[in-house]
N, C-alpha and C. Protein backbone atom coordinates (compact mmCIF):
# COMPACT_ATOMS: atom_id res chain seq x y z
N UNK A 1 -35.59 15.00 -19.34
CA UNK A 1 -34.66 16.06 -19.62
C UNK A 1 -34.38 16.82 -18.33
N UNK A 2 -32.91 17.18 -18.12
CA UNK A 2 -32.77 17.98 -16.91
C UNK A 2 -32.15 19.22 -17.16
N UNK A 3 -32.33 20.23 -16.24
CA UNK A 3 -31.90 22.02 -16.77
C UNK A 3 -30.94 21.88 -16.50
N UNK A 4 -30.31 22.29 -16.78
CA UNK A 4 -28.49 22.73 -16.70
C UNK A 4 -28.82 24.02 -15.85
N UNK A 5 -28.79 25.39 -16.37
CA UNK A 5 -28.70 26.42 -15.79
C UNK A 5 -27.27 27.22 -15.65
N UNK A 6 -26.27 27.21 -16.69
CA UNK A 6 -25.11 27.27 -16.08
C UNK A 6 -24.31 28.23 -17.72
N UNK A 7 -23.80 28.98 -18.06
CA UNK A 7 -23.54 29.61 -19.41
C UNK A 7 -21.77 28.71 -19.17
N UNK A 8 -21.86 27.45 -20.28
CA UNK A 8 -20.53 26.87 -20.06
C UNK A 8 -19.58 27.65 -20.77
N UNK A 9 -19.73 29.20 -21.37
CA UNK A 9 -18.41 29.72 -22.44
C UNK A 9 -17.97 30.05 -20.95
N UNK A 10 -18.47 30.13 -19.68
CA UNK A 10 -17.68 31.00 -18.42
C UNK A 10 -16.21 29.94 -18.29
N UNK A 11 -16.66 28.86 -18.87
CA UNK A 11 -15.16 27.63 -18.05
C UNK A 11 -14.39 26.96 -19.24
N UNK A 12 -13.42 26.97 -19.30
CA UNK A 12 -12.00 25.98 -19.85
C UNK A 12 -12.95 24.47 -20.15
N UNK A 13 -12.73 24.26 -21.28
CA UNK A 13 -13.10 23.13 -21.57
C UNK A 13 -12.57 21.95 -21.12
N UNK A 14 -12.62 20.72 -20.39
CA UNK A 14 -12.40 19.61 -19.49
C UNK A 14 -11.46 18.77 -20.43
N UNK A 15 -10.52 17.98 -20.59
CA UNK A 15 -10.07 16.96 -21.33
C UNK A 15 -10.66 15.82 -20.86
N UNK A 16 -11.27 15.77 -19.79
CA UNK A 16 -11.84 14.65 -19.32
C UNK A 16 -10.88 14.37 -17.68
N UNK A 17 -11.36 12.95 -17.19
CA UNK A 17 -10.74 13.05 -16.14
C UNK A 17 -9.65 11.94 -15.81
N UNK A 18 -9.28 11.52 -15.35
CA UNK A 18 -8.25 10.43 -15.58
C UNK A 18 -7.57 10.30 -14.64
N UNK A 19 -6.56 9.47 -14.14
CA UNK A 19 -5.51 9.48 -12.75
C UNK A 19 -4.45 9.04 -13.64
N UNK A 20 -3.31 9.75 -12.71
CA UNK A 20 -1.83 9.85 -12.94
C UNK A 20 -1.47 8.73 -12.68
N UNK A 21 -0.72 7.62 -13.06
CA UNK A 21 -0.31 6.44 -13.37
C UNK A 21 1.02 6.24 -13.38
N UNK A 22 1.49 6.21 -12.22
CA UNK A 22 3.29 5.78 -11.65
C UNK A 22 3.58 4.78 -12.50
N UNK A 23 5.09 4.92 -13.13
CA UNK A 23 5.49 3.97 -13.41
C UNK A 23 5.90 2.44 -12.41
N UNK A 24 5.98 1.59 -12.99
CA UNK A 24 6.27 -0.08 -12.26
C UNK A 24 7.50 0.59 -11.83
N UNK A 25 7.62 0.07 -10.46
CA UNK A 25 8.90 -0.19 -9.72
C UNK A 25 8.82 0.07 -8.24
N UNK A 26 9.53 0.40 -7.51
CA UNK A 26 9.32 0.44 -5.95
C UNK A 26 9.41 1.95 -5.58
N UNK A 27 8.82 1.92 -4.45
CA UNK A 27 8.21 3.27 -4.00
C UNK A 27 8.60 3.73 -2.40
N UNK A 28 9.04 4.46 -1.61
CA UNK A 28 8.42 4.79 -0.44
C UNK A 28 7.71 5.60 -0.32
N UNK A 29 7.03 5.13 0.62
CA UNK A 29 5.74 5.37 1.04
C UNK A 29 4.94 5.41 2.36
N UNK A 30 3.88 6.42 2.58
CA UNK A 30 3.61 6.22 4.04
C UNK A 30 2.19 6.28 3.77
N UNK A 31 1.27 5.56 4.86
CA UNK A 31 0.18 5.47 4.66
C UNK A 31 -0.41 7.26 5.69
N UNK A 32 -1.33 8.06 5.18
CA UNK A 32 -1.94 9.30 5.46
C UNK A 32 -3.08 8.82 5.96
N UNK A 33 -4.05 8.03 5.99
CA UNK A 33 -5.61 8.02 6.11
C UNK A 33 -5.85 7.13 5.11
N UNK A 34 -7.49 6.99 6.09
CA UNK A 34 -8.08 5.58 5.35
C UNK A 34 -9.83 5.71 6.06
N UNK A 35 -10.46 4.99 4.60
CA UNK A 35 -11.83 4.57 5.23
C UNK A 35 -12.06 3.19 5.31
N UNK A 36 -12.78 2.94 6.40
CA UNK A 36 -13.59 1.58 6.59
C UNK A 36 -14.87 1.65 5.74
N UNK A 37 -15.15 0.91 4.72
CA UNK A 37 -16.21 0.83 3.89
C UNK A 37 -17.25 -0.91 3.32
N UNK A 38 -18.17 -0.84 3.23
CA UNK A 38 -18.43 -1.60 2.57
C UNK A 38 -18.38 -1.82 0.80
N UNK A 39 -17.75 -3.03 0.32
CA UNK A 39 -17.66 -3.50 -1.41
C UNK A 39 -18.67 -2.81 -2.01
N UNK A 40 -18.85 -2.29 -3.74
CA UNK A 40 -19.59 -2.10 -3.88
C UNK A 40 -20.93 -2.98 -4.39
N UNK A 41 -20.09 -4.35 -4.40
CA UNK A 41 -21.51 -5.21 -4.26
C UNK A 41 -22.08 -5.86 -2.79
N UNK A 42 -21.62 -5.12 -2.26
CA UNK A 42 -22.31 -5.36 -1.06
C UNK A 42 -21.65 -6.52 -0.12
N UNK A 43 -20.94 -7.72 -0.50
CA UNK A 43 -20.91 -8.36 -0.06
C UNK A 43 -19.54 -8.77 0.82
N UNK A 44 -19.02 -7.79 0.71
CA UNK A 44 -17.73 -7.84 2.16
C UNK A 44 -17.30 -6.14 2.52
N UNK A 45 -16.31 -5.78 2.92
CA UNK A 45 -15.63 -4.68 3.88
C UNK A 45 -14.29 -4.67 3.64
N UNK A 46 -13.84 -3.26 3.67
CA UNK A 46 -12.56 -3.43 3.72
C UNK A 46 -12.01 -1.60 4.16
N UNK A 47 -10.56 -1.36 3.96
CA UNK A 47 -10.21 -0.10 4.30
C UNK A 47 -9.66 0.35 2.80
N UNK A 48 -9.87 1.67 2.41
CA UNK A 48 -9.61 1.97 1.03
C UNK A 48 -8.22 2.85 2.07
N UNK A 49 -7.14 2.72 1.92
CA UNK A 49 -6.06 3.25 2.14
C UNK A 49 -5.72 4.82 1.57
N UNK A 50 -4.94 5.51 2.06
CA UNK A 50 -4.43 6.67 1.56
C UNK A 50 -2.97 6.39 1.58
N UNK A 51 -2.28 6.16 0.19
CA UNK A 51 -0.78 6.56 0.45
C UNK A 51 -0.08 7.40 -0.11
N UNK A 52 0.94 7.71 0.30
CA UNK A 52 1.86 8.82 -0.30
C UNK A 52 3.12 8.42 -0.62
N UNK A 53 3.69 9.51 -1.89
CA UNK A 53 5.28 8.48 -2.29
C UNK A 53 5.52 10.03 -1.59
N UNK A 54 7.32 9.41 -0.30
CA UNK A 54 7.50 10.26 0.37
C UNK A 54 9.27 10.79 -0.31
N UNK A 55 9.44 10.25 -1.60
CA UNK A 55 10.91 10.92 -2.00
C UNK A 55 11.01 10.21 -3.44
N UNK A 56 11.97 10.58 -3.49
CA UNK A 56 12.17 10.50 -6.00
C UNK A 56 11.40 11.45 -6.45
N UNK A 57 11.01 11.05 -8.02
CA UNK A 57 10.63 11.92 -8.43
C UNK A 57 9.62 12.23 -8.57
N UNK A 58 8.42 11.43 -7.77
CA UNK A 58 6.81 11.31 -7.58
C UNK A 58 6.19 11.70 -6.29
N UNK A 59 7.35 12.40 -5.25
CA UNK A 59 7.40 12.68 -3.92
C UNK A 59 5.94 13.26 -3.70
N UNK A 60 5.45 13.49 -3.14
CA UNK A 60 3.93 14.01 -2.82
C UNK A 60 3.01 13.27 -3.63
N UNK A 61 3.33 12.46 -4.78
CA UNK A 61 1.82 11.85 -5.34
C UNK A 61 0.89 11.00 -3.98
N UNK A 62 -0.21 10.65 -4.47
CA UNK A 62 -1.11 10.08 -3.35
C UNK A 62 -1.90 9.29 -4.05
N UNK A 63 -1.70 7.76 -4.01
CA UNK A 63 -2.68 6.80 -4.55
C UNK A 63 -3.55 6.19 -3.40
N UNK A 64 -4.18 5.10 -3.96
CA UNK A 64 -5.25 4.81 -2.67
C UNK A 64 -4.47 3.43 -3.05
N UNK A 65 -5.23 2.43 -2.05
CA UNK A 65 -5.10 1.27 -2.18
C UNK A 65 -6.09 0.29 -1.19
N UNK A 66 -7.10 -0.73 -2.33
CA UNK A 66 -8.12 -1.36 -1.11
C UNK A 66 -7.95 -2.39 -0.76
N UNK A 67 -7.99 -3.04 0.76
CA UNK A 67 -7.45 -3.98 1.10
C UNK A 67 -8.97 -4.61 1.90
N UNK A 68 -9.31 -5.61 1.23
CA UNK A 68 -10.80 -6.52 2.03
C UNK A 68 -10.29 -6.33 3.58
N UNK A 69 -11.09 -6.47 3.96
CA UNK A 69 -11.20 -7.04 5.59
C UNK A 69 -12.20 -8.41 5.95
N UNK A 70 -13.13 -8.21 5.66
CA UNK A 70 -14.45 -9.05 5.33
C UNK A 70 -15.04 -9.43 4.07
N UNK A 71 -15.25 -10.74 4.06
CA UNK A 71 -16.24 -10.74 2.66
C UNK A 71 -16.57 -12.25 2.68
N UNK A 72 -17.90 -12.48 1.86
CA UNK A 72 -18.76 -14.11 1.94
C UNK A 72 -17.97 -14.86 1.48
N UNK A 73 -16.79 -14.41 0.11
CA UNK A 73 -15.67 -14.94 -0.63
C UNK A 73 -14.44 -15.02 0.77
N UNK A 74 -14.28 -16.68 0.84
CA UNK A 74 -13.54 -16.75 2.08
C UNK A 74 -11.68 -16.73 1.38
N UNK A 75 -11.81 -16.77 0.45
CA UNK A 75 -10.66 -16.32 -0.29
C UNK A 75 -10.07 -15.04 -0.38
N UNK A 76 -11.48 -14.47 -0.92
CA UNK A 76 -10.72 -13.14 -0.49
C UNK A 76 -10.61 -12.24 0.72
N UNK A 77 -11.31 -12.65 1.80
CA UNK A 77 -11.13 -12.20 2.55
C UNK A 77 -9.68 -13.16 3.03
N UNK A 78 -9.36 -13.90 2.71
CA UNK A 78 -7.93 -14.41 2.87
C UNK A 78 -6.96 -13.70 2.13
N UNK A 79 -7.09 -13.45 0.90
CA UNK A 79 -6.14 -12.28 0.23
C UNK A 79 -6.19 -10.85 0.95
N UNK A 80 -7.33 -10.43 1.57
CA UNK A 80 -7.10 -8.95 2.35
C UNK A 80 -6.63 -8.91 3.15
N UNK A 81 -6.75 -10.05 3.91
CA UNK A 81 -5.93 -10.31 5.91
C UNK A 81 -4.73 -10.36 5.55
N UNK A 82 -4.30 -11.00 4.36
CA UNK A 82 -2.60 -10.96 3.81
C UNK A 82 -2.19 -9.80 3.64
N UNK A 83 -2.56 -9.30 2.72
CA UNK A 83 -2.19 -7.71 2.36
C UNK A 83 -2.24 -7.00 3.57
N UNK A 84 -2.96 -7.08 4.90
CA UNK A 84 -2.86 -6.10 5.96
C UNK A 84 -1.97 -6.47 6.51
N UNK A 85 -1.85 -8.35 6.63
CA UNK A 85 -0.64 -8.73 7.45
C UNK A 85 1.03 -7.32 6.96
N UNK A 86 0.96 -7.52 5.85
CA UNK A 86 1.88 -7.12 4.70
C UNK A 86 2.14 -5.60 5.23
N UNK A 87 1.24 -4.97 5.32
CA UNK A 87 1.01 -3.74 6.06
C UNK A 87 2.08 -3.43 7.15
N UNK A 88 1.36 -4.24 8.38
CA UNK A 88 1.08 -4.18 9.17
C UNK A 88 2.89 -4.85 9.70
N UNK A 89 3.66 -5.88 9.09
CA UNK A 89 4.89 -6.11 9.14
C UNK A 89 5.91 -5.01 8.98
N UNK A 90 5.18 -4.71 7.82
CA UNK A 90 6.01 -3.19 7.29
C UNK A 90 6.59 -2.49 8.11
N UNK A 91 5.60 -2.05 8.74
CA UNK A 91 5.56 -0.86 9.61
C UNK A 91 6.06 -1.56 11.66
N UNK A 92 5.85 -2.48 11.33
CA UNK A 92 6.61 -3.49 12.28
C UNK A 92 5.70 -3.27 13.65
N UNK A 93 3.98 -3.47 13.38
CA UNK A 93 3.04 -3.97 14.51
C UNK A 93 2.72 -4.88 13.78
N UNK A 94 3.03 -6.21 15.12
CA UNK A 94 2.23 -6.99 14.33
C UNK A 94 0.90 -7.27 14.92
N UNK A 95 -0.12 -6.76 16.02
CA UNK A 95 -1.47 -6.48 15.71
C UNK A 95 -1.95 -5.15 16.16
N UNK A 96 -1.99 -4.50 14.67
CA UNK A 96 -2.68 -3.01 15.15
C UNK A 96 -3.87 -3.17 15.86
N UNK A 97 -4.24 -2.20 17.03
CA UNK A 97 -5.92 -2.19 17.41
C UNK A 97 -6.52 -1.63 16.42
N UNK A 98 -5.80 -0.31 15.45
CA UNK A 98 -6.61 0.29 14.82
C UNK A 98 -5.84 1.09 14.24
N UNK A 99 -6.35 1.19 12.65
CA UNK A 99 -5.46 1.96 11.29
C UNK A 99 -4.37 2.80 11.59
N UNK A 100 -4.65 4.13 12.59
CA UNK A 100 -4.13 4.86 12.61
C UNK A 100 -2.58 4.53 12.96
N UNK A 101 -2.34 3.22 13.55
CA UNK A 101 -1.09 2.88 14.42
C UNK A 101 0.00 2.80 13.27
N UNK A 102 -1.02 2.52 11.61
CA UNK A 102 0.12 2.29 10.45
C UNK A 102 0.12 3.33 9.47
N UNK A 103 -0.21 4.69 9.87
CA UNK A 103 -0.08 5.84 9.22
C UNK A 103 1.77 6.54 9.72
N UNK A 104 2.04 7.32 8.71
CA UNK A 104 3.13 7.75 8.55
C UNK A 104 4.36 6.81 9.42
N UNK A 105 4.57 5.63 8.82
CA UNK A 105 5.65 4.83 8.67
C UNK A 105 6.54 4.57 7.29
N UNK A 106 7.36 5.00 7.25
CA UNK A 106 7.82 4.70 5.37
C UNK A 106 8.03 3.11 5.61
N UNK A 107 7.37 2.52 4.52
CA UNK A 107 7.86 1.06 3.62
C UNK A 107 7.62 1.22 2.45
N UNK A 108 8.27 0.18 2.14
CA UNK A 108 8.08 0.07 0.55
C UNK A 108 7.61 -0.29 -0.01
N UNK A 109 6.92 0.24 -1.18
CA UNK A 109 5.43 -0.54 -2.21
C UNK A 109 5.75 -0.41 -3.32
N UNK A 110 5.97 -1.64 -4.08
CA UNK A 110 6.11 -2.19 -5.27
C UNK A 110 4.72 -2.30 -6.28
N UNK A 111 4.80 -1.04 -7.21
CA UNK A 111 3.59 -1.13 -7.82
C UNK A 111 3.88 -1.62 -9.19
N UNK A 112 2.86 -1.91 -9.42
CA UNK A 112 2.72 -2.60 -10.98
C UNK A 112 1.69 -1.35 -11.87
N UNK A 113 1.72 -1.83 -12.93
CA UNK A 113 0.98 -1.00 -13.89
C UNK A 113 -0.63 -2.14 -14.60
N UNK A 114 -1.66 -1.79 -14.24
CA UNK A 114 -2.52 -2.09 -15.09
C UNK A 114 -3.19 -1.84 -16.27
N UNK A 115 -3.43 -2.90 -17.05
CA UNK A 115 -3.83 -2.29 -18.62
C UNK A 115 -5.23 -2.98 -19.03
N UNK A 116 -5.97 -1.98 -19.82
CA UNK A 116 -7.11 -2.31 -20.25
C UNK A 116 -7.03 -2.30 -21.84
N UNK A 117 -8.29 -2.83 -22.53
CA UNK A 117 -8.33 -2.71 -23.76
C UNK A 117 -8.79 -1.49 -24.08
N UNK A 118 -8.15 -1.18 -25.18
CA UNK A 118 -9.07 0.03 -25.81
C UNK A 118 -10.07 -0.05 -26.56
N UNK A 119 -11.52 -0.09 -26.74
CA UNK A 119 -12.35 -0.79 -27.71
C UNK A 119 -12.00 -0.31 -29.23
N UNK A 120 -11.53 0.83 -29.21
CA UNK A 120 -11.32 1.93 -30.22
C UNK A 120 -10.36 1.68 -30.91
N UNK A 121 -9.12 1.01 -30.66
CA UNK A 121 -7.90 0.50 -31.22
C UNK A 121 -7.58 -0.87 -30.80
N UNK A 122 -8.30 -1.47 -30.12
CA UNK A 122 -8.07 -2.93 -30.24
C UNK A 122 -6.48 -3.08 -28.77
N UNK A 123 -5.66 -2.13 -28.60
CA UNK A 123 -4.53 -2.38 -28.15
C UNK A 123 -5.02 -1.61 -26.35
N UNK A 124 -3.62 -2.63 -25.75
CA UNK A 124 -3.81 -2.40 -24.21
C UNK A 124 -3.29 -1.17 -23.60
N UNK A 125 -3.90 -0.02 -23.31
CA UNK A 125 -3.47 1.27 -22.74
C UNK A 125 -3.08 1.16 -20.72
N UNK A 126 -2.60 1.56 -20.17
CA UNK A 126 -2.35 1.82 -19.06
C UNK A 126 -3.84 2.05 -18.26
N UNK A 127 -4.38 1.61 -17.55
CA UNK A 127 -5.38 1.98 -17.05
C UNK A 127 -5.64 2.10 -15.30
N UNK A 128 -4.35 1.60 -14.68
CA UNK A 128 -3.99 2.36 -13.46
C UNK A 128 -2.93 1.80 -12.90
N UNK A 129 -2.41 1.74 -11.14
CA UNK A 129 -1.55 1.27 -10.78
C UNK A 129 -2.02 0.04 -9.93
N UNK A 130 -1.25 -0.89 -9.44
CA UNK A 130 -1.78 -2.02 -8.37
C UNK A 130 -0.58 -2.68 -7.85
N UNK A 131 -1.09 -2.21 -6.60
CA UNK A 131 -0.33 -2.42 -5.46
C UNK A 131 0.49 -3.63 -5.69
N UNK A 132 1.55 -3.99 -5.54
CA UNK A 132 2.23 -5.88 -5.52
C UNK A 132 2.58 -5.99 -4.76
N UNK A 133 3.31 -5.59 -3.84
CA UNK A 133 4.12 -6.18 -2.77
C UNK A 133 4.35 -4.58 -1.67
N UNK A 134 4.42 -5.17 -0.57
CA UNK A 134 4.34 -3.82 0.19
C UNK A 134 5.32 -4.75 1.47
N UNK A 135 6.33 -4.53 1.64
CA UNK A 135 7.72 -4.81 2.66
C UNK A 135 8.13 -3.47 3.44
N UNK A 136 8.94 -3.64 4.76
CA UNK A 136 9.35 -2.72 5.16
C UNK A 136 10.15 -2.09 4.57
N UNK A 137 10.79 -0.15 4.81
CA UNK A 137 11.76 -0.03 4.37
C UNK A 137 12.95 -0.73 4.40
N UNK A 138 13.88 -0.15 3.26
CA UNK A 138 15.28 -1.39 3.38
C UNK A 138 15.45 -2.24 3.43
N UNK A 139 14.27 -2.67 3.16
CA UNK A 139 13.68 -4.59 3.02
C UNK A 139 14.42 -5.17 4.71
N UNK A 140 14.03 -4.46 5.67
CA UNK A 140 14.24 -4.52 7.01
C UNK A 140 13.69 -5.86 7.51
N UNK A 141 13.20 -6.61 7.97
CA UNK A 141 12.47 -7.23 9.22
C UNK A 141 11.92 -5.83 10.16
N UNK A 142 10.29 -6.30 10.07
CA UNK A 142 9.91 -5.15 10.97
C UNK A 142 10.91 -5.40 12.11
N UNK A 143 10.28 -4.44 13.17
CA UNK A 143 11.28 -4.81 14.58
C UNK A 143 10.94 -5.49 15.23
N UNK A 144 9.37 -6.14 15.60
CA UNK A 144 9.30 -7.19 16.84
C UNK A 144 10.03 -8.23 15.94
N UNK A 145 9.97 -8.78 14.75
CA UNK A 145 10.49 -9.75 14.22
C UNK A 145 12.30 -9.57 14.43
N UNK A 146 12.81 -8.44 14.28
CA UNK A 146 14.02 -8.34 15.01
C UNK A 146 15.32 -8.54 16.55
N UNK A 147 13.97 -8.03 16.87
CA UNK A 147 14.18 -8.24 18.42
C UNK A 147 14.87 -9.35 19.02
N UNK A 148 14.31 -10.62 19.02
CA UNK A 148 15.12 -12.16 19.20
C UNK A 148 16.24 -12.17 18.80
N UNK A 149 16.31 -11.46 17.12
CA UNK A 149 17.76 -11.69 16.61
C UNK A 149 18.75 -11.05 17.35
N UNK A 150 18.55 -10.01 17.87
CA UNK A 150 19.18 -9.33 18.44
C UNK A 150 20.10 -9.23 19.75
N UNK A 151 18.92 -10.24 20.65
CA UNK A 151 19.26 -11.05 21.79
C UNK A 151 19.81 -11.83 21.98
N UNK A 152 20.16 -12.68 20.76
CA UNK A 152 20.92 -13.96 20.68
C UNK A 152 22.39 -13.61 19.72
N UNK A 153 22.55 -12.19 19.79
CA UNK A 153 23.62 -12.36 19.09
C UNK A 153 24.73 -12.77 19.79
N UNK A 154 25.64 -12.94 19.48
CA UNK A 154 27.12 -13.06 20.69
C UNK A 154 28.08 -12.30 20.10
N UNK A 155 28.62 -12.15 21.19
CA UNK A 155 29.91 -11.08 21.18
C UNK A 155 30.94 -11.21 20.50
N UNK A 156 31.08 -10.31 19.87
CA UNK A 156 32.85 -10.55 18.84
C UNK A 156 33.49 -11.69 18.72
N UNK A 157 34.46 -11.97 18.50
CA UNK A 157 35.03 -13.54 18.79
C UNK A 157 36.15 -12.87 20.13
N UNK A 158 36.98 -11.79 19.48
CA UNK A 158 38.17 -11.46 20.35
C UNK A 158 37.48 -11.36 21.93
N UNK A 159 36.37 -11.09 22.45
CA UNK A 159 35.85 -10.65 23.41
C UNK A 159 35.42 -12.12 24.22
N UNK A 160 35.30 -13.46 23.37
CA UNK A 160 34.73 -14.35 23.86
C UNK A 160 35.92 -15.16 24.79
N UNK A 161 35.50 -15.24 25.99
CA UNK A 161 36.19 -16.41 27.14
C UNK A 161 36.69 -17.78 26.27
N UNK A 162 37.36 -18.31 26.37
CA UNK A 162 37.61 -19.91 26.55
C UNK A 162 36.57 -20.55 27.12
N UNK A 163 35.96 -21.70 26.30
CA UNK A 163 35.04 -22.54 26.88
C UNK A 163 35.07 -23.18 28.56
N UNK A 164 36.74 -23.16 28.65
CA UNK A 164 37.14 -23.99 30.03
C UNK A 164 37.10 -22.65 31.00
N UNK A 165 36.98 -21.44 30.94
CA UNK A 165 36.75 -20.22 31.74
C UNK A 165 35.44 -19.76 31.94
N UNK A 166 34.54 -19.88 30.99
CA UNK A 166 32.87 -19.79 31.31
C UNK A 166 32.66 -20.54 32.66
């Protein structure tokens, strides 16, 4: 048995606790902060993300999102290096030295809705959000991936010489 010590008529009774649950669809978004952590079974690493929706009608919400880095599962640590790749395009480095380089960039994150059972009613309730797809804004090409295109464009037609004048 453990003491409480505490007269609970002083506080508002709790409904319990729960997270706010965006609807499915696309988002901008910028990444705020992040930890480097180990799984909680121990057996790989990854960064638990901080993001923010930066406009509509969810502007300031802040979800997380965890992306492996490491793990004995060589799969999934193949699904996390993707998702950072994913990141990391977004925001148009394609090799960060380190997190901070992909904080406050807007792209876009396509979330989905997850559902659990209810044991209590048998039926599937909302039970959070998950990340799907994370692209640059405006469904852009980051910019080093731009760059080439850019170089090779050619000039107007009206502006172009005659082949026999080059």
């Amino acid at each position: 048995m453990s003491a409480i010590g505490i007269n609970t008529s002083d506080y508002e009774p709790s409904t319990g606790g729960g997270r706010t649950i965006y609807p499915a669809g696309q988002y901008l978004m910028v990444i705020t902060g992040d930890i480097f952590k180990t799984t909680k079974n121990g057996k790989g690493e990854g960064f638990l993300f901080d993001f923010q929706i930066i406009e509509g009608d969810h502007q300031g919400a802040e979800l997380k999102n965890w992306v492996t880095y490491a793990h004995q599962s060589q799969v999934a640590e193949q699904i996390g290096r993707g998702e950072l790749r994913a990141i990391a395009d977004a925001v148009g480095i394609q090799n960060p030295a380190d997190t901070s380089q992909l904080y406050n960039v807007p792209m876009l994150v396509t979330l989905g809705v997850e559902y659990k059972r209810d044991p209590a009613t048998g039926e599937d309730v909302p039970d959070g959000n998950q990340f799907k797809k994370i692209e640059a804004a405006n469904n852009q090409a980051p910019p080093q991936q731009q760059a080439p295109q850019q170089q090779h464009q050619q000039a107007p037609a009206q502006q172009k010489a005659p082949a026999w004048q080059r």
